[in-house]
Protein backbone atom coordinates (compact mmCIF):
# COMPACT_ATOMS: atom_id res chain seq x y z
CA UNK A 1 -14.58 -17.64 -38.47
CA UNK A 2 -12.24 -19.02 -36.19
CA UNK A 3 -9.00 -19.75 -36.82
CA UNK A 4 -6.98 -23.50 -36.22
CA UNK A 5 -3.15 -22.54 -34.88
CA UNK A 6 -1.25 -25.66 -34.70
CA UNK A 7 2.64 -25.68 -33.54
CA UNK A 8 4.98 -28.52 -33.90
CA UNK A 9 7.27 -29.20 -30.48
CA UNK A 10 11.15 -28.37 -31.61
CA UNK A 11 14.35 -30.15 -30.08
CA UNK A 12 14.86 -27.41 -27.71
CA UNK A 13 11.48 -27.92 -25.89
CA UNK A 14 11.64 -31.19 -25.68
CA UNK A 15 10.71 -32.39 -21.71
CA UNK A 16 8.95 -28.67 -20.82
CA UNK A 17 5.52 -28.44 -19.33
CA UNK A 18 2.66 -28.19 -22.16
CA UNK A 19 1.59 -24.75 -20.82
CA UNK A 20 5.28 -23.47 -20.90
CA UNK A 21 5.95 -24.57 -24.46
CA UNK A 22 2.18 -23.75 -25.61
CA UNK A 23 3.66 -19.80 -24.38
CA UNK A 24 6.52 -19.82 -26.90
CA UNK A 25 4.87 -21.86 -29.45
CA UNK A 26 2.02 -19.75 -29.75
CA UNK A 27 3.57 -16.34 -28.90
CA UNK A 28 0.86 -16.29 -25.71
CA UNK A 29 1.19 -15.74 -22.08
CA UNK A 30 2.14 -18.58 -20.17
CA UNK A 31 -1.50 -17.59 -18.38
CA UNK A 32 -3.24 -17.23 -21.34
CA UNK A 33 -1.88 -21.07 -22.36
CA UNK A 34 -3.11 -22.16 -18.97
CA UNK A 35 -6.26 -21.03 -19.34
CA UNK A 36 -6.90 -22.47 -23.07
CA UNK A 37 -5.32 -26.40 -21.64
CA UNK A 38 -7.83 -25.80 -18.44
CA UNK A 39 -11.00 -24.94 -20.84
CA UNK A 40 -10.08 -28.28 -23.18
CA UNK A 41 -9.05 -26.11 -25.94
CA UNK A 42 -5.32 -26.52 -26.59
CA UNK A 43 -4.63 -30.03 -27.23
CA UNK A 44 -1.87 -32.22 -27.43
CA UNK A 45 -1.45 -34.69 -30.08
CA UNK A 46 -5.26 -34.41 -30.13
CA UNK A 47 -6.14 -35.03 -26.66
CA UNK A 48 -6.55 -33.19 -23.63
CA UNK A 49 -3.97 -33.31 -20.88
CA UNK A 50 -2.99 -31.47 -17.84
CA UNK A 51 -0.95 -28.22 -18.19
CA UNK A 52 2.03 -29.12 -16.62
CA UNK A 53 1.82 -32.43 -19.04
CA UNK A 54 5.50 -32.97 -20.13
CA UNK A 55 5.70 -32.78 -24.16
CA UNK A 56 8.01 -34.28 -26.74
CA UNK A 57 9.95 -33.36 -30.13
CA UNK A 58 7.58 -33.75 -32.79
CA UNK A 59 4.36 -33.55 -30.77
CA UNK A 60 1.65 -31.76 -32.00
CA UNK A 61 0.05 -28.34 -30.05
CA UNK A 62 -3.39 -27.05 -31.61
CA UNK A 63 -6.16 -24.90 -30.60
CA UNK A 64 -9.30 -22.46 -32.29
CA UNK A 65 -8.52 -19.36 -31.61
CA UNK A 66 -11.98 -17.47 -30.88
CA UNK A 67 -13.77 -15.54 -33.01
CA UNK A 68 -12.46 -11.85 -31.92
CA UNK A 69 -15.55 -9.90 -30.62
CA UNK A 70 -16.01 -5.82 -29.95
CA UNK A 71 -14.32 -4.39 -26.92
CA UNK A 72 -16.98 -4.51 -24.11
CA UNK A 73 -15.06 -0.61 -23.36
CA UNK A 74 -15.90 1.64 -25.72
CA UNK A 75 -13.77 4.39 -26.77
CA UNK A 76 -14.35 7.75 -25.13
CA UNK A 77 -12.20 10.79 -25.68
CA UNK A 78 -10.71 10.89 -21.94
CA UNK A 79 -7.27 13.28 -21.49
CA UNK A 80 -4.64 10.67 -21.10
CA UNK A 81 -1.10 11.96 -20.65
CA UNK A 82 1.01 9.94 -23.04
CA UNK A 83 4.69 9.51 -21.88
CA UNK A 84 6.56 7.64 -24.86
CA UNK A 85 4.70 6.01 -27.77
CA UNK A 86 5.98 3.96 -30.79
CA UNK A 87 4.30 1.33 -32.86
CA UNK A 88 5.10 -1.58 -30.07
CA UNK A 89 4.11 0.25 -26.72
CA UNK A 90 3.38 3.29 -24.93
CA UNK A 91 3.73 4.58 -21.59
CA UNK A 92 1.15 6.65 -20.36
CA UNK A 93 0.66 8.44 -16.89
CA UNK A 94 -3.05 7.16 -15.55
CA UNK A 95 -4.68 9.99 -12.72
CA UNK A 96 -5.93 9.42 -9.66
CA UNK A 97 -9.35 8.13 -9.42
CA UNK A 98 -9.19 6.33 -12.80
CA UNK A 99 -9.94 2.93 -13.08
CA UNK A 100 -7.44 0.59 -15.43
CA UNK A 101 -10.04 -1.37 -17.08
CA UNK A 102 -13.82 -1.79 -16.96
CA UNK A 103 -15.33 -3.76 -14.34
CA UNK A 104 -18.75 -3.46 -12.31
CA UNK A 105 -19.11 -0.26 -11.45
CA UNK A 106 -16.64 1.44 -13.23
CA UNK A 107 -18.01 0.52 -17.08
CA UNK A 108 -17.30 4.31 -18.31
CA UNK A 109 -14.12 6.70 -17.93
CA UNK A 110 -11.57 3.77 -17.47
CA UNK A 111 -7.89 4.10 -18.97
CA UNK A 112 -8.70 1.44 -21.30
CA UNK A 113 -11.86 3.66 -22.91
CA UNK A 114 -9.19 6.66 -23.29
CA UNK A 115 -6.69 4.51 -24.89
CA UNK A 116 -9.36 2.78 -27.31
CA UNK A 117 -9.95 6.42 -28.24
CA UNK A 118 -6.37 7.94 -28.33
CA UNK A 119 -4.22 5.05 -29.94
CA UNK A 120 -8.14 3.41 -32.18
CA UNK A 121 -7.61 0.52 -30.96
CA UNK A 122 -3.78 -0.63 -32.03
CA UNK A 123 -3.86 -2.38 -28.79
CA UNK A 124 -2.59 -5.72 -28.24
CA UNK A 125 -5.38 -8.79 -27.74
CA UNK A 126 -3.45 -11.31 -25.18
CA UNK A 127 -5.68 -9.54 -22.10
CA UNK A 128 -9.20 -10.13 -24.01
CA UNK A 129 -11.24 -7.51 -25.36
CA UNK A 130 -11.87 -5.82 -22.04
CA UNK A 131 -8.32 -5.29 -21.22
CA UNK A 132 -6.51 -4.55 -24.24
CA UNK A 133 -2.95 -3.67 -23.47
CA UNK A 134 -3.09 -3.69 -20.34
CA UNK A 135 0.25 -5.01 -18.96
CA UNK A 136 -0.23 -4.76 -15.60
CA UNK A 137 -2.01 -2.45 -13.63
CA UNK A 138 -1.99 0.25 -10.78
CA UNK A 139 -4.98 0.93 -8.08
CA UNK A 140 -7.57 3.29 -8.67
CA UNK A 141 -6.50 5.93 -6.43
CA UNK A 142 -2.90 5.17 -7.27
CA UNK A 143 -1.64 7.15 -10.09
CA UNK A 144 1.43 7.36 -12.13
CA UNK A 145 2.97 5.47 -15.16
CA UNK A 146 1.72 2.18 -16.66
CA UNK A 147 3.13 0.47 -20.11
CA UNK A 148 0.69 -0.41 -22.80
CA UNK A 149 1.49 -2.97 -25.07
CA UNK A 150 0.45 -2.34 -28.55
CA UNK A 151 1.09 -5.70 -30.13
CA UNK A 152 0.96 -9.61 -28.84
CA UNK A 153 4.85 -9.98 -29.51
CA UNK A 154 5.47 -7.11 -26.91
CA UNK A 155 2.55 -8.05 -24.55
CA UNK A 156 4.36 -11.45 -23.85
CA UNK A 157 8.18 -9.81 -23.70
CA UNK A 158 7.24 -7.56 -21.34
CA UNK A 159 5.35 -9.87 -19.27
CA UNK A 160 7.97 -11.79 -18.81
CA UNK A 161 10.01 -9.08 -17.54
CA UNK A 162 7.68 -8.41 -14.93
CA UNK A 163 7.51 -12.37 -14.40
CA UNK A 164 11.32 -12.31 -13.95
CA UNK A 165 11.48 -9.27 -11.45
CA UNK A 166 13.65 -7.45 -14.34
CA UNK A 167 11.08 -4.80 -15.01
CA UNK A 168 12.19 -1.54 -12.83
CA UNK A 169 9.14 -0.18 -10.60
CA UNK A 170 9.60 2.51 -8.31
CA UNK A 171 6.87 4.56 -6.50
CA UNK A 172 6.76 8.21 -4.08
CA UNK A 173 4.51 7.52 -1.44
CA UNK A 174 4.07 9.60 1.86
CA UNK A 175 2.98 7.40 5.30
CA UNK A 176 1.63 8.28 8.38
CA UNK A 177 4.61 8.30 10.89
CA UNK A 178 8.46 7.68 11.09
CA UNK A 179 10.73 4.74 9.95
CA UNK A 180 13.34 3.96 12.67
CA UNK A 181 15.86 3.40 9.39
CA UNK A 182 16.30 5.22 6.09
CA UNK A 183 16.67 2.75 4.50
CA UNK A 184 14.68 -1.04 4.65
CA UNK A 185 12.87 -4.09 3.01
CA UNK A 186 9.55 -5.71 3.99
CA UNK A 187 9.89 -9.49 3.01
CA UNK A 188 6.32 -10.51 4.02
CA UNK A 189 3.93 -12.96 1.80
CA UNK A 190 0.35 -10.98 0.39
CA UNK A 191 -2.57 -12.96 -0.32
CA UNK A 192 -6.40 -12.70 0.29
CA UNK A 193 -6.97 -11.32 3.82
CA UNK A 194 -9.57 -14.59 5.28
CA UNK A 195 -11.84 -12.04 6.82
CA UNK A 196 -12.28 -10.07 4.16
CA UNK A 197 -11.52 -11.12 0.78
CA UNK A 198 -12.00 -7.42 -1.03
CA UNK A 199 -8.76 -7.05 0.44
CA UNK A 200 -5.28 -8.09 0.90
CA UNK A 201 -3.06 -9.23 3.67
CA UNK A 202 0.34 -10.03 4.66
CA UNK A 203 1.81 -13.17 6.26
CA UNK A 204 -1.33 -15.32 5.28
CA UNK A 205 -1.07 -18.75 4.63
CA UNK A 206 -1.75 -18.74 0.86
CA UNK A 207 -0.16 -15.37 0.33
CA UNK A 208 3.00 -15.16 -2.51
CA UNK A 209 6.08 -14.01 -2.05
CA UNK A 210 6.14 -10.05 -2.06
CA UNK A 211 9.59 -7.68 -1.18
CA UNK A 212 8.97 -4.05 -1.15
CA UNK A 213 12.43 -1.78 -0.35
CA UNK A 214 12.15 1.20 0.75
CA UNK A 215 14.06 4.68 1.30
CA UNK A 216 13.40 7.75 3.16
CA UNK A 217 12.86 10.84 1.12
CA UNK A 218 11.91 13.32 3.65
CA UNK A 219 10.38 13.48 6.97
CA UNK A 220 7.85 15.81 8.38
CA UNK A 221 5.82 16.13 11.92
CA UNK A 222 4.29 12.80 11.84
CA UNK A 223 4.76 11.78 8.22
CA UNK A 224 7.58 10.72 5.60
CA UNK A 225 8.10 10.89 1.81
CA UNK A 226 9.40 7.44 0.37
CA UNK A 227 10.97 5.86 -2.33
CA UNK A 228 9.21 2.02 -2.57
CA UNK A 229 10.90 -0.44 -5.09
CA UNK A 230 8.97 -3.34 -5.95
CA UNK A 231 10.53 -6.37 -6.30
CA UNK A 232 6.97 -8.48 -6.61
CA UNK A 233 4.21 -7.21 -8.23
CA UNK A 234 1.59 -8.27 -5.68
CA UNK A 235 -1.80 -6.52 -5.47
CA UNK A 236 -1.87 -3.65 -3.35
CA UNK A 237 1.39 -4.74 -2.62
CA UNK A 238 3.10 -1.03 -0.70
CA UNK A 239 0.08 -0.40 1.23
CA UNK A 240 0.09 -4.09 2.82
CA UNK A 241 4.11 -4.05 3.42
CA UNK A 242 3.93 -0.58 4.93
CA UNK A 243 0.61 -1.19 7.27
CA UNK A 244 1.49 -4.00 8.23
CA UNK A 245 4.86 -2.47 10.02
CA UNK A 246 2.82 0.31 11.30
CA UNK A 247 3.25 2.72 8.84
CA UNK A 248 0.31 2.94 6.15
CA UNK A 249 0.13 5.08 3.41
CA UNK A 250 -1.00 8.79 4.25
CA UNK A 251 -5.08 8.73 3.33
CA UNK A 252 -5.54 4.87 2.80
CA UNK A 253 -8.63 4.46 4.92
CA UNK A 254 -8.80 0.91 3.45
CA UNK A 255 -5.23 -0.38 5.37
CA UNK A 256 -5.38 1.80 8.10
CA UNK A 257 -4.75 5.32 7.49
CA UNK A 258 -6.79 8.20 7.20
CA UNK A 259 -7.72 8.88 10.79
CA UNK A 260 -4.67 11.72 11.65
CA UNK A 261 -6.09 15.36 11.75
CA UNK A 262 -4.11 16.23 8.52
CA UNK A 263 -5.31 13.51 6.56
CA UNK A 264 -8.76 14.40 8.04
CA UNK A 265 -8.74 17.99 6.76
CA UNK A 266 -7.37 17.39 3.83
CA UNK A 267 -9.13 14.47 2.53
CA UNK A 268 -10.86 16.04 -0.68
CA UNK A 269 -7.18 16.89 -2.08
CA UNK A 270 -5.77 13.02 -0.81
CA UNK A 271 -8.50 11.30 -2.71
CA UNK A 272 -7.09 8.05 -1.45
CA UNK A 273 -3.87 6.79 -0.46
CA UNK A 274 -1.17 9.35 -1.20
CA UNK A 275 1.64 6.94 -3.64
CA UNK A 276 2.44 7.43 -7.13
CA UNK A 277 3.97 5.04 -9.83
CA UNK A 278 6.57 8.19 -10.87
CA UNK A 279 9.76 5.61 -12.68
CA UNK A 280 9.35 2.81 -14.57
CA UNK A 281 12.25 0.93 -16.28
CA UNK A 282 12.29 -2.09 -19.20
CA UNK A 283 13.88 -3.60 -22.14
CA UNK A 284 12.08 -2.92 -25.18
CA UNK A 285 10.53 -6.06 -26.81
CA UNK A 286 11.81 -4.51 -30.32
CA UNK A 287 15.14 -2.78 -30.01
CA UNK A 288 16.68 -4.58 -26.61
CA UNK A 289 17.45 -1.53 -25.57
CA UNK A 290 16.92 -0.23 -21.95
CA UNK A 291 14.75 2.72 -21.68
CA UNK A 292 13.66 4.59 -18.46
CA UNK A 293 11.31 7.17 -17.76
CA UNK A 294 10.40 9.39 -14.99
CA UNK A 295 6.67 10.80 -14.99
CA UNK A 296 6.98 13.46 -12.17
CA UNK A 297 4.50 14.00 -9.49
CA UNK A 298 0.93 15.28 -10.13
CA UNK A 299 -0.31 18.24 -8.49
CA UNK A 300 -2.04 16.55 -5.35
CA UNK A 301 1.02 14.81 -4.31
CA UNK A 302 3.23 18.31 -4.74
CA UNK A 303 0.34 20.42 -2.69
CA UNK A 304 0.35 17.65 -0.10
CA UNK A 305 4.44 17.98 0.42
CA UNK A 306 4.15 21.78 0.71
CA UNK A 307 1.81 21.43 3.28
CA UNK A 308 3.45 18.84 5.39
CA UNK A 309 6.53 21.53 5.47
């Protein structure tokens, strides 16, 4: 059966856009409340406005939630390395060459079927049932630490973390060549490259704001380790910034790399673009407290270094 949630509009969100006060009312994404106004689901008062409708004291917010249906992933017993767990979230280190979450293609051996499996399904429900959990997200051929949110109440916290740039992201990546500086920021837009839009670009007219900083690690004969922080979350967001300044990521043949002799001979152990998602920082939605964790590298990316030196 479905069920009716209704929410009154208090004092304090008085004047604030309907999808903005449909996010706190309901305990939802401010996406997720978008979504549900667009599709003539949440109402307001009983009718159906705009999202960005402004709302008064007193008025009335209500909408069906849907019937919840079976994941569309099914749980498979996949090794997933499980950082930190507790009975809000968990932070777990995703390998290269695994997909986050099901999509055509890649039905079978996604993150999302291991932690169906591992954590049976105490995942949280804001993302549907084909993403449950699921934060945000890393590439395929990316690896390195991702949180998983095990409730709604910590789905939305967190989210909003990312959504404020307070959420602490910092990758080890190795590029093809050598920065003039050790130290840097690429400021540059990324959006949906218009010749090819499988993949992304920078400095494109419809492209949102993206900062990547960088540091210099160590440098080799023709290639450097980096730190990247992300200030933005935009997709594919290092390997734009750092291609588009001439320096793409060692073994991205999708931005531009992959065409050195090294990353030639050695692109069975590469697998893809060589970066990995090693800190991650964020409040906890529970405690408030500030917790950080550093997930090491994996084996390709150490095997790589010691053969660069």
């Amino acid at each position: 059966m479905k069920e009716l949630k209704t929410a009154t509009v208090t004092d304090r969100l008085d004047g604030a856009r309907l999808d903005s006060a449909a996010s706190e009312l309901f305990s939802i994404t401010r996406n997720a409340a978008s979504k549900l106004i667009e599709d003539g689901v949440l109402t307001l008062n009983g009718a159906c406005v705009k999202k960005n409708a402004r709302v008064c004291a007193g008025d009335l917010l209500r909408y069906e939630e849907a019937e919840l249906r079976q994941p569309d992933a099914r749980p498979e017993d996949i090794p997933v390395r499980i950082v930190y767990e507790d009975d809000m979230l968990a932070v777990v280190d995703k390998p290269k060459g695994m997909v986050v979450h099901p999509a055509p293609g890649n039905y079978e051996g996604t993150l999302v079927s291991a932690l169906l499996y591992h954590m049976k399904g105490r995942l949280s429900g804001i993302n549907g049932v084909e993403r449950p959990g699921i934060v945000h997200r890393i590439d395929k051929d990316t690896s390195g630490l991702l949180i998983v949110a095990k409730t709604d109440e910590a789905h939305v916290k967190l989210a909003e973390q990312i959504k404020e740039h307070s959420f602490m992201r910092k990758y080890e990546g190795i590029i093809v060549g050598c920065t003039k500086n050790d130290h840097g920021t690429v400021d540059k837009p990324v959006g949906r490259n218009p010749k090819d839009r499988k993949k992304m670009a920078a400095d494109v007219p419809d492209g949102r704001e993206a900062l990547t900083e960088y540091d210099v690690l160590e440098r080799y004969d023709g290639f450097t380790r980096m730190l990247f922080t992300l200030h933005t979350g935009r997709t594919h967001q290092i390997r734009v910034h750092m291609s588009s300044i001439g320096h793409p990521l060692m073994g991205d043949t999708v931005y531009g790399g992959g065409r050195t002799a090294f990353e030639k001979k050695h692109a069975e152990l590469l697998c893809g673009q060589c970066l990995h998602a090693r800190y991650i920082g964020f409040v906890h939605p529970g405690t408030g407290e500030y917790m950080e964790f550093d997930g090491g590298l994996p084996e390709y990316f150490e095997k790589a270094v010691s053969l660069l030196k």
